[in-house]
PDB file of N, CA and C in Angstrom:
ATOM      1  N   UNK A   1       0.833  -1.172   0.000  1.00  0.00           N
ATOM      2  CA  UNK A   1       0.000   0.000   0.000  1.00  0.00           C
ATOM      3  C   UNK A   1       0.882   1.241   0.000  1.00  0.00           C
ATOM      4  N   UNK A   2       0.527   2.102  -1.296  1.00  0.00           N
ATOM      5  CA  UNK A   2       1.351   3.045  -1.014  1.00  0.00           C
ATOM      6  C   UNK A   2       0.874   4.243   0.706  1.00  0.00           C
ATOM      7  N   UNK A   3       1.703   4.778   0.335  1.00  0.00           N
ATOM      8  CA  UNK A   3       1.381   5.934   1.901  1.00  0.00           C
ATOM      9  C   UNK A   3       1.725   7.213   1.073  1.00  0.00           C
ATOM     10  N   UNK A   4       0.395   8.320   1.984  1.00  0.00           N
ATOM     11  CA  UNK A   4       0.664   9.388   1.434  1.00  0.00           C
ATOM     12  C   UNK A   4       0.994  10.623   2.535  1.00  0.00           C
ATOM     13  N   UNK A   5       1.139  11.827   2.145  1.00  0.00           N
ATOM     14  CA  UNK A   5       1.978  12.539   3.116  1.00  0.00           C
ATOM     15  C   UNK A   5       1.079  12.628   3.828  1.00  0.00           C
ATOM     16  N   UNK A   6       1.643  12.448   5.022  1.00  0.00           N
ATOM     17  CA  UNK A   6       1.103  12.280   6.303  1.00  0.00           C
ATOM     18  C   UNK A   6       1.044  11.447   6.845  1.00  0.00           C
ATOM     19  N   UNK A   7       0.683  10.183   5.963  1.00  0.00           N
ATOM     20  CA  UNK A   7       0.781   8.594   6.614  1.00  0.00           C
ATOM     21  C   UNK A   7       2.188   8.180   6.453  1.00  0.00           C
ATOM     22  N   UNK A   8       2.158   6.944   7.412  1.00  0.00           N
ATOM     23  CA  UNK A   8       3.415   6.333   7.043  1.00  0.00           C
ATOM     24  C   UNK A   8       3.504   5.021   8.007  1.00  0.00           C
ATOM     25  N   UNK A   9       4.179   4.129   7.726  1.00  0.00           N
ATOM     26  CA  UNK A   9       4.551   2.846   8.492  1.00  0.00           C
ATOM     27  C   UNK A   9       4.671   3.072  10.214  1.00  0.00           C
ATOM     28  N   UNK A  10       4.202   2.465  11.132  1.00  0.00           N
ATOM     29  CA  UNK A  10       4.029   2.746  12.502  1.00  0.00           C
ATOM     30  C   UNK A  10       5.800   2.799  12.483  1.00  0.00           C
ATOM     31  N   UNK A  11       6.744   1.820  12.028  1.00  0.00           N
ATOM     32  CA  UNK A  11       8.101   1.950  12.449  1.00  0.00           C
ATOM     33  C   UNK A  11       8.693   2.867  11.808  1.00  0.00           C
ATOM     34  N   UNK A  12       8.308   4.081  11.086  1.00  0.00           N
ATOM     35  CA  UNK A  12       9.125   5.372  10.947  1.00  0.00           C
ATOM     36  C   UNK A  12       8.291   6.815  11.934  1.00  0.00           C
ATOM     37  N   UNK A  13       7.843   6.150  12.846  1.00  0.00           N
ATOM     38  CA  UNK A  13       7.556   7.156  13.934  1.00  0.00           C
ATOM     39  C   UNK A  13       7.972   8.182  14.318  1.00  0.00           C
ATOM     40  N   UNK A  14       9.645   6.888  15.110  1.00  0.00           N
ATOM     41  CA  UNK A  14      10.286   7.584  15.270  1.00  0.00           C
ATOM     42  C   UNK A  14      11.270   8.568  14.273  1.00  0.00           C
ATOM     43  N   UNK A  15      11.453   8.118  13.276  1.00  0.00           N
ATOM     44  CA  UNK A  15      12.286   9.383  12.683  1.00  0.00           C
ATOM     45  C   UNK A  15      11.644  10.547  12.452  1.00  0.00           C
ATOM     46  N   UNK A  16      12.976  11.468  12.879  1.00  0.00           N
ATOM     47  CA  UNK A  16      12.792  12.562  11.949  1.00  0.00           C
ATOM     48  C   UNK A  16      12.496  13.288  10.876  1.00  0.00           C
ATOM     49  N   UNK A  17      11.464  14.046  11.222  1.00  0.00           N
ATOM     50  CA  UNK A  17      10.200  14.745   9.674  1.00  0.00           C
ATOM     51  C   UNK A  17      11.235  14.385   8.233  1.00  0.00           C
ATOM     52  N   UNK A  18      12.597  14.841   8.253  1.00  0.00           N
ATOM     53  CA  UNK A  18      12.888  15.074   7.124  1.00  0.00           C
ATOM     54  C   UNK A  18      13.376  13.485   6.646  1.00  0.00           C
ATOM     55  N   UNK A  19      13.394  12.825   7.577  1.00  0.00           N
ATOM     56  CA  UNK A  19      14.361  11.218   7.122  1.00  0.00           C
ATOM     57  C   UNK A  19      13.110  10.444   6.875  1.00  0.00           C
ATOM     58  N   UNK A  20      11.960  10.797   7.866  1.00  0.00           N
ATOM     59  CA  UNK A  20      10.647   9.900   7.301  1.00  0.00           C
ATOM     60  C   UNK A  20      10.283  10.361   6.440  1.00  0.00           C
ATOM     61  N   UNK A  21      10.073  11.205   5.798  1.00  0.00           N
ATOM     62  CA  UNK A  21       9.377  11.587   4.327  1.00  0.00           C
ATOM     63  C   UNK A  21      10.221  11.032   3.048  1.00  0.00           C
ATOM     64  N   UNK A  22      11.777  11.433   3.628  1.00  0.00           N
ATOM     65  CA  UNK A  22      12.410  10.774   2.247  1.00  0.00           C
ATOM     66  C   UNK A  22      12.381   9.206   2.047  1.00  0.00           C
ATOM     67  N   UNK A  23      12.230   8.571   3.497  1.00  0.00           N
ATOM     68  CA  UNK A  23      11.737   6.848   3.463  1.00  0.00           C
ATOM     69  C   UNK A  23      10.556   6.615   2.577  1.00  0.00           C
ATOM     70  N   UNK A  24       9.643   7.556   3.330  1.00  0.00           N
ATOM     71  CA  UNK A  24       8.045   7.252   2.528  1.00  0.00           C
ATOM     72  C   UNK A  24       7.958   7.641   1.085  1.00  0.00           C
ATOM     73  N   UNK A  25       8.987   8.820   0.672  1.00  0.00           N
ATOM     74  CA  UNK A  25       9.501   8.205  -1.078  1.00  0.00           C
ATOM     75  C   UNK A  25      10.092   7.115  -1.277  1.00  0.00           C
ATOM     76  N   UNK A  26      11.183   6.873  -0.704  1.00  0.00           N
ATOM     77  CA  UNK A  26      11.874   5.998  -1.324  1.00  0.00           C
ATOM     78  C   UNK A  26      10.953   4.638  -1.297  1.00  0.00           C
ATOM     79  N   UNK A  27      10.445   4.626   0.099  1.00  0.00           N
ATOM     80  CA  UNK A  27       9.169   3.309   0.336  1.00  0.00           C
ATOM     81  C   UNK A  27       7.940   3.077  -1.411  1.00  0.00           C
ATOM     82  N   UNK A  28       7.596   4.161  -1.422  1.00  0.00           N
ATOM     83  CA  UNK A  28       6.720   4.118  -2.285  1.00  0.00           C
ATOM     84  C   UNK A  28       7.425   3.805  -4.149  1.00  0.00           C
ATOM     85  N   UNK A  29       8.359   4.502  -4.474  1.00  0.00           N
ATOM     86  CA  UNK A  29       9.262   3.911  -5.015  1.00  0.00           C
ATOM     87  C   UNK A  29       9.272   2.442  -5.339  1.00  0.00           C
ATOM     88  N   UNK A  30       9.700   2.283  -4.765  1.00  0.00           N
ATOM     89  CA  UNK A  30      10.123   0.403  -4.350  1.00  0.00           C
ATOM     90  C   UNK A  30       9.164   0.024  -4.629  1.00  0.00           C
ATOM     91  N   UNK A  31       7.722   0.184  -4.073  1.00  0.00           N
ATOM     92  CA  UNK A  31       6.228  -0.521  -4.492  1.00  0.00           C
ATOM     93  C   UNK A  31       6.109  -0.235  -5.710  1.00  0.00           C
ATOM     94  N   UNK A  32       5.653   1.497  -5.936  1.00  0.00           N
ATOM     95  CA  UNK A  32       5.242   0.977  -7.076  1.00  0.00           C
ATOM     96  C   UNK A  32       5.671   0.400  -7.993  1.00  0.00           C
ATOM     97  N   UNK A  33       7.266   0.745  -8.177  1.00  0.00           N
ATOM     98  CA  UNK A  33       7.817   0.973  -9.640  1.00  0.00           C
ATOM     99  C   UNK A  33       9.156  -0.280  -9.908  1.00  0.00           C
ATOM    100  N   UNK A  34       9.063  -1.065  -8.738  1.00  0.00           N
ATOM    101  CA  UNK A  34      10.233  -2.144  -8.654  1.00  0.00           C
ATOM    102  C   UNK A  34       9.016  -3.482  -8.109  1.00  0.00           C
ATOM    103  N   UNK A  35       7.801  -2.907  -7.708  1.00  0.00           N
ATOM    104  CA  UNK A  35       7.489  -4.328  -6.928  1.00  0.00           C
ATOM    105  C   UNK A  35       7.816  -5.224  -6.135  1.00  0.00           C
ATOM    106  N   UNK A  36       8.490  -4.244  -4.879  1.00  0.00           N
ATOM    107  CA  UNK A  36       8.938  -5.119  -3.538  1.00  0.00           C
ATOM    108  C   UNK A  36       8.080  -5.324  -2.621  1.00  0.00           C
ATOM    109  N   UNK A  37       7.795  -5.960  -1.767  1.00  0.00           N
ATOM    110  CA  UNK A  37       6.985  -6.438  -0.992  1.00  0.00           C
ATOM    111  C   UNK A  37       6.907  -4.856   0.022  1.00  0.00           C
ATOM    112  N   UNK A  38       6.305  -5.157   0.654  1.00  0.00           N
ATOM    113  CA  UNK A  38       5.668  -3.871   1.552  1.00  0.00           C
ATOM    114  C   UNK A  38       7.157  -3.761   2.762  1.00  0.00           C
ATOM    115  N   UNK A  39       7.171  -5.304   3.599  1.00  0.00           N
ATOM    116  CA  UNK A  39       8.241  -5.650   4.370  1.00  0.00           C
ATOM    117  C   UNK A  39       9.493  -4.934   4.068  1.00  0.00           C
ATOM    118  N   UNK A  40       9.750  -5.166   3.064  1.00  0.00           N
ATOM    119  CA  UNK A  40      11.311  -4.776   2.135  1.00  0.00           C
ATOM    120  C   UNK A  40      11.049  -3.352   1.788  1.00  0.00           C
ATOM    121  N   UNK A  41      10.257  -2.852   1.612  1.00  0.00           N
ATOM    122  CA  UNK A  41      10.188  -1.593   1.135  1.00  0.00           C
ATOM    123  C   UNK A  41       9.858  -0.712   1.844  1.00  0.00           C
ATOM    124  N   UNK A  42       9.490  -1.009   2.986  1.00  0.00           N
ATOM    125  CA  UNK A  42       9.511  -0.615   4.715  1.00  0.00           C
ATOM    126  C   UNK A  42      11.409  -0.538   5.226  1.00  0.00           C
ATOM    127  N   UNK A  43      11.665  -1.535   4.884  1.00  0.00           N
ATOM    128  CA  UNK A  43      13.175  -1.742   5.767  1.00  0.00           C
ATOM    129  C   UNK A  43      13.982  -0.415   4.544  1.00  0.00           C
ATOM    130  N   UNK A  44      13.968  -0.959   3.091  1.00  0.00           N
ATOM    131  CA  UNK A  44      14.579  -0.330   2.449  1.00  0.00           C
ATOM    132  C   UNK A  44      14.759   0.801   2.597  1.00  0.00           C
ATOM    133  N   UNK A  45      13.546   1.869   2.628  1.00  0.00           N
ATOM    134  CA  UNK A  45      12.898   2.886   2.901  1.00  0.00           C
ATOM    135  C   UNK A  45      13.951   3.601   4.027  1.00  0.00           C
ATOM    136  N   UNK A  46      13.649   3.292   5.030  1.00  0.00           N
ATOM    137  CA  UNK A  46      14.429   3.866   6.314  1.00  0.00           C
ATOM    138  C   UNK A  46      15.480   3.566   6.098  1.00  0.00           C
ATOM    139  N   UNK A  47      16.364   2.631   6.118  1.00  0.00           N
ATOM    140  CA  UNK A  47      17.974   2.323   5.759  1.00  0.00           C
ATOM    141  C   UNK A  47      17.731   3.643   4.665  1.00  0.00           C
ATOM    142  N   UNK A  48      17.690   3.539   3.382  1.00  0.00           N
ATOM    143  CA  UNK A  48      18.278   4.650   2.492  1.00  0.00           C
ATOM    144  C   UNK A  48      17.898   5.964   3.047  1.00  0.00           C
ATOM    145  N   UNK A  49      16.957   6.171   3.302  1.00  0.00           N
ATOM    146  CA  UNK A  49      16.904   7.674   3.992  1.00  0.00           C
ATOM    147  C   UNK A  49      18.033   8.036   5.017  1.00  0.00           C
ATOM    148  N   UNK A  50      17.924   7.238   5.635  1.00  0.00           N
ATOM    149  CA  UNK A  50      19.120   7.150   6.924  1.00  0.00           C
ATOM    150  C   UNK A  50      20.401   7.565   6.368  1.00  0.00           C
ATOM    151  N   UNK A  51      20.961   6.838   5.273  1.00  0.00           N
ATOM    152  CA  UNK A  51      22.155   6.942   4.302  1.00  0.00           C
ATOM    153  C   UNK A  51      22.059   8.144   3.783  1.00  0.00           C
ATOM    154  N   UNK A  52      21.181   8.577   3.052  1.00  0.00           N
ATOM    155  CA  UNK A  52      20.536  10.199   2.419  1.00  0.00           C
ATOM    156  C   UNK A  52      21.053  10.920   3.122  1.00  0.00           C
ATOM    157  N   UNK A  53      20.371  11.403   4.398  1.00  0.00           N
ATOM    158  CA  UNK A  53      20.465  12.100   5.242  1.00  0.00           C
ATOM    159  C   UNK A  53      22.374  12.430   5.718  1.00  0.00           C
ATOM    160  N   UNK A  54      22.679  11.470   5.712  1.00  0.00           N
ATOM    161  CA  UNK A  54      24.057  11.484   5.832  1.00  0.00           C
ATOM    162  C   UNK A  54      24.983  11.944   5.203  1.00  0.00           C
ATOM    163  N   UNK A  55      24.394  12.503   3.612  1.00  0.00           N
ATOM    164  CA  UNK A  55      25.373  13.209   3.085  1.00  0.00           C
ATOM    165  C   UNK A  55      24.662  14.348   2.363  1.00  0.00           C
ATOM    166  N   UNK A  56      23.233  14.449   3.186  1.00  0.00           N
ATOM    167  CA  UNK A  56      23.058  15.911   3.109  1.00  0.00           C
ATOM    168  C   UNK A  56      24.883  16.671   3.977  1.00  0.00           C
ATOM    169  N   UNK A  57      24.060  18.093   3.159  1.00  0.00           N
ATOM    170  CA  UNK A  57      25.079  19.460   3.842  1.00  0.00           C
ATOM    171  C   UNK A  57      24.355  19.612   5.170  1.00  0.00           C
ATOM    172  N   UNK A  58      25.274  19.821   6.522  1.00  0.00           N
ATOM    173  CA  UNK A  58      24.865  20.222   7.772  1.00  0.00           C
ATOM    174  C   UNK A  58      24.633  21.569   7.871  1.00  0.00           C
ATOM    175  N   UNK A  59      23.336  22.231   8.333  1.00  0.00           N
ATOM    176  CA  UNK A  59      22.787  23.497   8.812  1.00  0.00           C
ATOM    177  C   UNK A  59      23.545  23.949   9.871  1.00  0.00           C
ATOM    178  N   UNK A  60      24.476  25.088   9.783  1.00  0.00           N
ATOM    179  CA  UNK A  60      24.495  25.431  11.067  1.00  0.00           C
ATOM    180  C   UNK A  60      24.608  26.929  11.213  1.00  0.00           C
TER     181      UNK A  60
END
């Protein structure tokens, strides 16, 4: 099922606004357009955002 802004998987709760939204692309991604299971595209999702996030530029 895709998710739309605002929704999202109970286990990206906890992240942060900007790391859960780029999951819930990358999540949706994966569904529609590769056909991974929801499971995998849940895990995928957060791992790559996580990675993303990491080489954003730091605000300071």
């Amino acid at each position: 099922m895709p998710w739309m802004k605002g929704e999202y998987p109970p286990s990206y709760k906890k992240l942060p606004a900007k790391i859960r939204n780029k999951a819930v692309e990358i999540a949706n991604a994966l569904l529609l357009y590769h056909g991974a299971d929801e499971h995998a595209a849940i895990a995928l999702g957060a791992h790559s955002a996580k990675e993303w996030a990491k080489k954003q530029p730091s605000k300071r």
